[in-house]
PDB file of N, CA and C in Angstrom:
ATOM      1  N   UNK A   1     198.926  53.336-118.133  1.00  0.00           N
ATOM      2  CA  UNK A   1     200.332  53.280-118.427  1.00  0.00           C
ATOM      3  C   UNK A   1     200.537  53.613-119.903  1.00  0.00           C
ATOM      4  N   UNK A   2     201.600  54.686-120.153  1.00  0.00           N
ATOM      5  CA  UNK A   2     201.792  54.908-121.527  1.00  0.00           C
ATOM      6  C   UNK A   2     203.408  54.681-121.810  1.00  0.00           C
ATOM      7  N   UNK A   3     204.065  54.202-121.405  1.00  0.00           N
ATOM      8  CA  UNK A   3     205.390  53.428-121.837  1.00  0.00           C
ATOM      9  C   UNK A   3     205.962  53.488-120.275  1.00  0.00           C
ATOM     10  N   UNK A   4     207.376  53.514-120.768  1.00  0.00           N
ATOM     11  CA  UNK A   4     208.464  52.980-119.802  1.00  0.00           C
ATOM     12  C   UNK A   4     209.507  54.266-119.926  1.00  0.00           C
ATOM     13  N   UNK A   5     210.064  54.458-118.284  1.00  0.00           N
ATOM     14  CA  UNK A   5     211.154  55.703-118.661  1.00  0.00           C
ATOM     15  C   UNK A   5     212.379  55.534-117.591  1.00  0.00           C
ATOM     16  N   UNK A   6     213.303  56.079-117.353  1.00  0.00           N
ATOM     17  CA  UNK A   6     214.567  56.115-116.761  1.00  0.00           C
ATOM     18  C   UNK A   6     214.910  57.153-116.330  1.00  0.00           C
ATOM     19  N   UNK A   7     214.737  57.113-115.028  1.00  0.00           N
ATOM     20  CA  UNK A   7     214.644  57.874-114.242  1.00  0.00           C
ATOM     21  C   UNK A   7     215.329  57.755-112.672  1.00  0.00           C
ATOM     22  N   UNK A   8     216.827  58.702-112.538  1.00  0.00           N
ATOM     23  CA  UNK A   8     217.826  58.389-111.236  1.00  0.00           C
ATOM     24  C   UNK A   8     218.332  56.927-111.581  1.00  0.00           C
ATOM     25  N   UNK A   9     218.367  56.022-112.395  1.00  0.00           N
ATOM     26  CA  UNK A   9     218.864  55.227-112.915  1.00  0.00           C
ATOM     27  C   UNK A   9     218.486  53.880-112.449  1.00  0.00           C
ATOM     28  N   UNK A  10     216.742  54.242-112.271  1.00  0.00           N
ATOM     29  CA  UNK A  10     216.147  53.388-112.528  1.00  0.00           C
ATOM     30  C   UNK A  10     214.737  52.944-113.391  1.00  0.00           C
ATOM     31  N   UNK A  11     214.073  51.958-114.043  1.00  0.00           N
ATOM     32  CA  UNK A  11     213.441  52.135-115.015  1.00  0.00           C
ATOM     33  C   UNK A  11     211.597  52.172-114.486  1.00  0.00           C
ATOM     34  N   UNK A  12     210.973  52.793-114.624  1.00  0.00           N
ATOM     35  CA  UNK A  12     209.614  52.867-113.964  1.00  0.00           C
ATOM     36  C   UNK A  12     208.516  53.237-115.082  1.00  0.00           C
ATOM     37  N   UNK A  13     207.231  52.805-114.849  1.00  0.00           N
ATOM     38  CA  UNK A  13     205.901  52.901-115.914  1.00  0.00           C
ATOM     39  C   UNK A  13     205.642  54.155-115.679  1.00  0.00           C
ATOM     40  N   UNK A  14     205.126  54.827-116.719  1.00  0.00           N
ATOM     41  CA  UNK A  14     204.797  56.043-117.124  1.00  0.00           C
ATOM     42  C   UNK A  14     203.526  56.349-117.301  1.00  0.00           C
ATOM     43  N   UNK A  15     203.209  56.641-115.932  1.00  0.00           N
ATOM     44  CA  UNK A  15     201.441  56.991-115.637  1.00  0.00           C
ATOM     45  C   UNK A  15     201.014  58.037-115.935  1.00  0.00           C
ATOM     46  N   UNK A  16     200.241  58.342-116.580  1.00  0.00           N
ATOM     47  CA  UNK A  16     199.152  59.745-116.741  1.00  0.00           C
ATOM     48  C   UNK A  16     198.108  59.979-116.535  1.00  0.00           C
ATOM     49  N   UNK A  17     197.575  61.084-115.615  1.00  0.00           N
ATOM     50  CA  UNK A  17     195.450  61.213-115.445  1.00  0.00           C
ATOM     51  C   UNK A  17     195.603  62.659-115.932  1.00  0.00           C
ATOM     52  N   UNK A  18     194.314  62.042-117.040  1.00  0.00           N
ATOM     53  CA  UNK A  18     193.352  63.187-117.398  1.00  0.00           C
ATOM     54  C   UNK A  18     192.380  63.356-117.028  1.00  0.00           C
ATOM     55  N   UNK A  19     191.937  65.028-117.003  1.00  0.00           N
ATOM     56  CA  UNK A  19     190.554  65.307-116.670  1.00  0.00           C
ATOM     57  C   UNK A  19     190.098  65.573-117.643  1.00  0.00           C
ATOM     58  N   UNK A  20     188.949  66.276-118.207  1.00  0.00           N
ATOM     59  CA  UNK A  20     187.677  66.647-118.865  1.00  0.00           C
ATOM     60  C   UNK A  20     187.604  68.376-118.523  1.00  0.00           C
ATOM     61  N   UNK A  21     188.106  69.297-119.077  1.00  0.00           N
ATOM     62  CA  UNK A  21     187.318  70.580-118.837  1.00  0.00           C
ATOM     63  C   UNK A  21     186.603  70.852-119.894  1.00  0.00           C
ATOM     64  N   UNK A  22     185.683  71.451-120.197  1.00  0.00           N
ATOM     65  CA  UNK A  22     184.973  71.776-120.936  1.00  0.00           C
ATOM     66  C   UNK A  22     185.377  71.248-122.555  1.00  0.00           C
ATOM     67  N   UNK A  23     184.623  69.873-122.604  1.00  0.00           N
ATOM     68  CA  UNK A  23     184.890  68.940-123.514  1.00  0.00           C
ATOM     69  C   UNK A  23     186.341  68.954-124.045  1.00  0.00           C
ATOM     70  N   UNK A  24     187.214  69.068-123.197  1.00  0.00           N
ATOM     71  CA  UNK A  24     188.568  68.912-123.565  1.00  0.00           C
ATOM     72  C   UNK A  24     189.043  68.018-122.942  1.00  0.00           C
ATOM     73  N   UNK A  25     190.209  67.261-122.653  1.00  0.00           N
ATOM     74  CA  UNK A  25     191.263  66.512-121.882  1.00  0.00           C
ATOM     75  C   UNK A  25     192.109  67.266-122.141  1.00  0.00           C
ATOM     76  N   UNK A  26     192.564  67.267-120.169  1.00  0.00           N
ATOM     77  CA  UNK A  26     193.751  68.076-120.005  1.00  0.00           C
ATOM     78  C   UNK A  26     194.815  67.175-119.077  1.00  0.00           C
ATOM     79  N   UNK A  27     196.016  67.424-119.227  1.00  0.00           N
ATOM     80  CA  UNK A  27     197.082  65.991-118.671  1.00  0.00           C
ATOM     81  C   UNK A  27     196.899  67.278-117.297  1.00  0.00           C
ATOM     82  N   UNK A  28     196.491  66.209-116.003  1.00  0.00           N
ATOM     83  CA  UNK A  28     196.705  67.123-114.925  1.00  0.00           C
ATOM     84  C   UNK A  28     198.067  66.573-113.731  1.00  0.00           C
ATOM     85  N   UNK A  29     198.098  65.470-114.273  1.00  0.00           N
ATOM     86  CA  UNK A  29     199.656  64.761-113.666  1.00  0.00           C
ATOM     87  C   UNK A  29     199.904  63.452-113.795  1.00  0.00           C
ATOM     88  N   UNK A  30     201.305  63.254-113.838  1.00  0.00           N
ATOM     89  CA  UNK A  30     202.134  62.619-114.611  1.00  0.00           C
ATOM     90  C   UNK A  30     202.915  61.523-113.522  1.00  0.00           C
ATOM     91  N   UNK A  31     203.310  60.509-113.526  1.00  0.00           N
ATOM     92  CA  UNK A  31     204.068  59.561-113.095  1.00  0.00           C
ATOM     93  C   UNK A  31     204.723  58.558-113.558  1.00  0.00           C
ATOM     94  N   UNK A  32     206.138  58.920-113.276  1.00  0.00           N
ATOM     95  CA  UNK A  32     206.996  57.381-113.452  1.00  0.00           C
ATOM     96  C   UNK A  32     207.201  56.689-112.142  1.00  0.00           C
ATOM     97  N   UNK A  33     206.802  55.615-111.998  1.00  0.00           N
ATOM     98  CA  UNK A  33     206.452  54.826-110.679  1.00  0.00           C
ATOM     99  C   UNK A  33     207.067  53.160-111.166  1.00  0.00           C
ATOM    100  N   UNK A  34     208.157  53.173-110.023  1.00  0.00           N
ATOM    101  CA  UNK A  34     209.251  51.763-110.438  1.00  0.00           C
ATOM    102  C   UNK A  34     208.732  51.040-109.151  1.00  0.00           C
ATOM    103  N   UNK A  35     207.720  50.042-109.566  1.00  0.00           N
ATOM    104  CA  UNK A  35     206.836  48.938-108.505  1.00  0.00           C
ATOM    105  C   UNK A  35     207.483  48.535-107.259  1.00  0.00           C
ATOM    106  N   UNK A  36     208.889  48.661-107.362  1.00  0.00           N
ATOM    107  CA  UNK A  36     209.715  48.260-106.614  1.00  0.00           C
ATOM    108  C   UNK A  36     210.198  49.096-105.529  1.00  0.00           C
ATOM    109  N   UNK A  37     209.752  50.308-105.558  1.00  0.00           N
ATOM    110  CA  UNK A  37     209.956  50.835-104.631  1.00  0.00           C
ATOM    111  C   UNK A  37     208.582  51.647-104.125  1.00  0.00           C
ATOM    112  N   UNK A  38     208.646  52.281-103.126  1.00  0.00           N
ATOM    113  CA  UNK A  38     206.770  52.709-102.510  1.00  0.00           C
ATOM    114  C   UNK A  38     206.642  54.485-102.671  1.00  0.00           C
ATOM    115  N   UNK A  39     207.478  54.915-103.922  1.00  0.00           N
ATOM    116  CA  UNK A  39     207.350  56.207-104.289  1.00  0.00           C
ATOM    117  C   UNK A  39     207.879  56.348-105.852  1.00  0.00           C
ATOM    118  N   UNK A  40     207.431  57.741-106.239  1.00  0.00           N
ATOM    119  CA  UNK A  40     207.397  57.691-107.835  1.00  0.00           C
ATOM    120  C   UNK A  40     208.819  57.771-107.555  1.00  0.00           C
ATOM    121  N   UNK A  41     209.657  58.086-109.370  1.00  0.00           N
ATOM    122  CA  UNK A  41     210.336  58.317-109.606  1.00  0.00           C
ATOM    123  C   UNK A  41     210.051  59.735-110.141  1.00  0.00           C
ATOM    124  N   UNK A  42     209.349  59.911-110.319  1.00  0.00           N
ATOM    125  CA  UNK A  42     209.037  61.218-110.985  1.00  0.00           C
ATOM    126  C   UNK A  42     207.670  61.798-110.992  1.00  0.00           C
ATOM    127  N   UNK A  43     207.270  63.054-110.594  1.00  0.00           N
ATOM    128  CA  UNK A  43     205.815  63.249-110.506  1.00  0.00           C
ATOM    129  C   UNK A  43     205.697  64.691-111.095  1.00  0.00           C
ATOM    130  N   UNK A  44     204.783  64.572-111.998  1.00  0.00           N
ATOM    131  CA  UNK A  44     204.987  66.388-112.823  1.00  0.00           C
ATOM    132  C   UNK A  44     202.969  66.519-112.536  1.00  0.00           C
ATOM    133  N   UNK A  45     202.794  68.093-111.986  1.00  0.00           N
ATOM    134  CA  UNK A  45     201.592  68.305-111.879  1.00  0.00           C
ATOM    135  C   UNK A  45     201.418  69.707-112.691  1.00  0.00           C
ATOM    136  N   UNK A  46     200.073  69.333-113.811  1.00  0.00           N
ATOM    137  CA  UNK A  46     199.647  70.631-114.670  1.00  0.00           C
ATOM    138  C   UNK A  46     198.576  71.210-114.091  1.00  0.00           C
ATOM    139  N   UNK A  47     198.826  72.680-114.579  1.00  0.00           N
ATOM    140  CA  UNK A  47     197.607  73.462-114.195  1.00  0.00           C
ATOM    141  C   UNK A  47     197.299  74.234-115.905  1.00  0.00           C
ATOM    142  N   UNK A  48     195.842  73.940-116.247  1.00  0.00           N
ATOM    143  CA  UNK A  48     196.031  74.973-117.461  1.00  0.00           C
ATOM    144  C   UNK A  48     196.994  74.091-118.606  1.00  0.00           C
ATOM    145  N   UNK A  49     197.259  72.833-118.801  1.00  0.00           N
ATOM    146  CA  UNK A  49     198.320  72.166-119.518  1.00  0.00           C
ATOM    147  C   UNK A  49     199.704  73.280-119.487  1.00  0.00           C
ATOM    148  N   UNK A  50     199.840  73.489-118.334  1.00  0.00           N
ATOM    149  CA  UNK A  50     201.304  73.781-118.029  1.00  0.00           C
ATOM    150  C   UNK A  50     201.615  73.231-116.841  1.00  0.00           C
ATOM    151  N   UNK A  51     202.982  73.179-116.749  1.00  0.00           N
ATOM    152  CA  UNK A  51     203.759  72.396-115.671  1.00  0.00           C
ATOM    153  C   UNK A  51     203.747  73.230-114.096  1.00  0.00           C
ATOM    154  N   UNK A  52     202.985  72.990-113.237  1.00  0.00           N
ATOM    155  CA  UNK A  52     203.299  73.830-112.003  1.00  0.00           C
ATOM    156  C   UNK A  52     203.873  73.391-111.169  1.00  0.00           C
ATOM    157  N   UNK A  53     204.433  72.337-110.865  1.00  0.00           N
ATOM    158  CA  UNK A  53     205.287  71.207-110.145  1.00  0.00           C
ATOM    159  C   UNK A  53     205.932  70.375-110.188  1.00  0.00           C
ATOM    160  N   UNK A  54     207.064  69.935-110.187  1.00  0.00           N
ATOM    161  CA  UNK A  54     207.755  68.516-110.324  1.00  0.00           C
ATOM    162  C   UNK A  54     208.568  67.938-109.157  1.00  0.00           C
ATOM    163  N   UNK A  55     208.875  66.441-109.294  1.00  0.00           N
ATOM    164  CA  UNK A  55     210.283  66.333-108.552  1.00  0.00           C
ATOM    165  C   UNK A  55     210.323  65.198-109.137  1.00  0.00           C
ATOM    166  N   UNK A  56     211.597  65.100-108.485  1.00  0.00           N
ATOM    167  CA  UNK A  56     212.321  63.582-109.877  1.00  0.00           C
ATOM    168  C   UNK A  56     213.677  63.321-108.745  1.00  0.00           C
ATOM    169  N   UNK A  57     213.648  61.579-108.817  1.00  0.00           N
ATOM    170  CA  UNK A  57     214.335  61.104-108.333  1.00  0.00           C
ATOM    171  C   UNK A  57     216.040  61.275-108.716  1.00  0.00           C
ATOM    172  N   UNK A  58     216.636  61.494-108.406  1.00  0.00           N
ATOM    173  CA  UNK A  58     218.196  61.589-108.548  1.00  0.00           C
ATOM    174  C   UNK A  58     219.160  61.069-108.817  1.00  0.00           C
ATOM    175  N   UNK A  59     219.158  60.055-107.729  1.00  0.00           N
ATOM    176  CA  UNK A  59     219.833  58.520-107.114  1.00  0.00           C
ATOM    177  C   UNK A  59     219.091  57.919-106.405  1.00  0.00           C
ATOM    178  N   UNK A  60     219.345  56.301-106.542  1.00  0.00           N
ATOM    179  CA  UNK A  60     218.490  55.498-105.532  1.00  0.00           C
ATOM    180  C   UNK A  60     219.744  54.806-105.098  1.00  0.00           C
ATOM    181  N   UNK A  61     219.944  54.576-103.453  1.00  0.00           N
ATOM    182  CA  UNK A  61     220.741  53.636-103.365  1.00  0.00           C
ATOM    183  C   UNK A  61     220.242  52.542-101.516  1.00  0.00           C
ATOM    184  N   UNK A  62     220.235  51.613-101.499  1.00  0.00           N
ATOM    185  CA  UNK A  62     219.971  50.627-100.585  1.00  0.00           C
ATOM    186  C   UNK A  62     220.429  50.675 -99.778  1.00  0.00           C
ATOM    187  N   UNK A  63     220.152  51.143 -98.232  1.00  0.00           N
ATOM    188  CA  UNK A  63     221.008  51.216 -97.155  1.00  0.00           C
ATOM    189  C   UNK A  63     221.410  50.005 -96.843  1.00  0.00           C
ATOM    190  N   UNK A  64     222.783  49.738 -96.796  1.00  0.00           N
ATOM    191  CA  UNK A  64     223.491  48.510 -96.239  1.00  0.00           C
ATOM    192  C   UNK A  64     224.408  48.408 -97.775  1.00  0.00           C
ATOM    193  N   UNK A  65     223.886  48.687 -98.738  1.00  0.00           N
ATOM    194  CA  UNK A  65     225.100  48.882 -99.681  1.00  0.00           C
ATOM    195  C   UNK A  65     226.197  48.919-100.445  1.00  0.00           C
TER     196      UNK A  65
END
């Protein structure tokens, strides 16, 4: 965990894994994940330390409401 972020307007930990390529660390993907619910808020995947994927939560809202 490397901080806290806000995200669809709710607040979730800010996960990161690195790999190792040839004595380097490279960020290969990214997560804001709010415990409270059973999916990220946000998930960014690198290739090459560039961005080749994302999605990000929007709105969250509770059926029954």
């Amino acid at each position: 965990m490397t901080g806290k972020e806000k995200v669809g307007e709710r607040e979730g930990y800010l996960c990161q894994f690195f790999q190792t390529v040839e004595n380097k660390e490279e960020l290969v993907t990214g997560w804001v994940i709010d415990p409270k619910l059973a999916l990220p808020l946000r998930a960014k995947n690198f290739k090459e330390e560039r961005l080749e994927s994302s999605f990000e939560l929007i709105s969250y809202r509770k059926v029954g409401e």
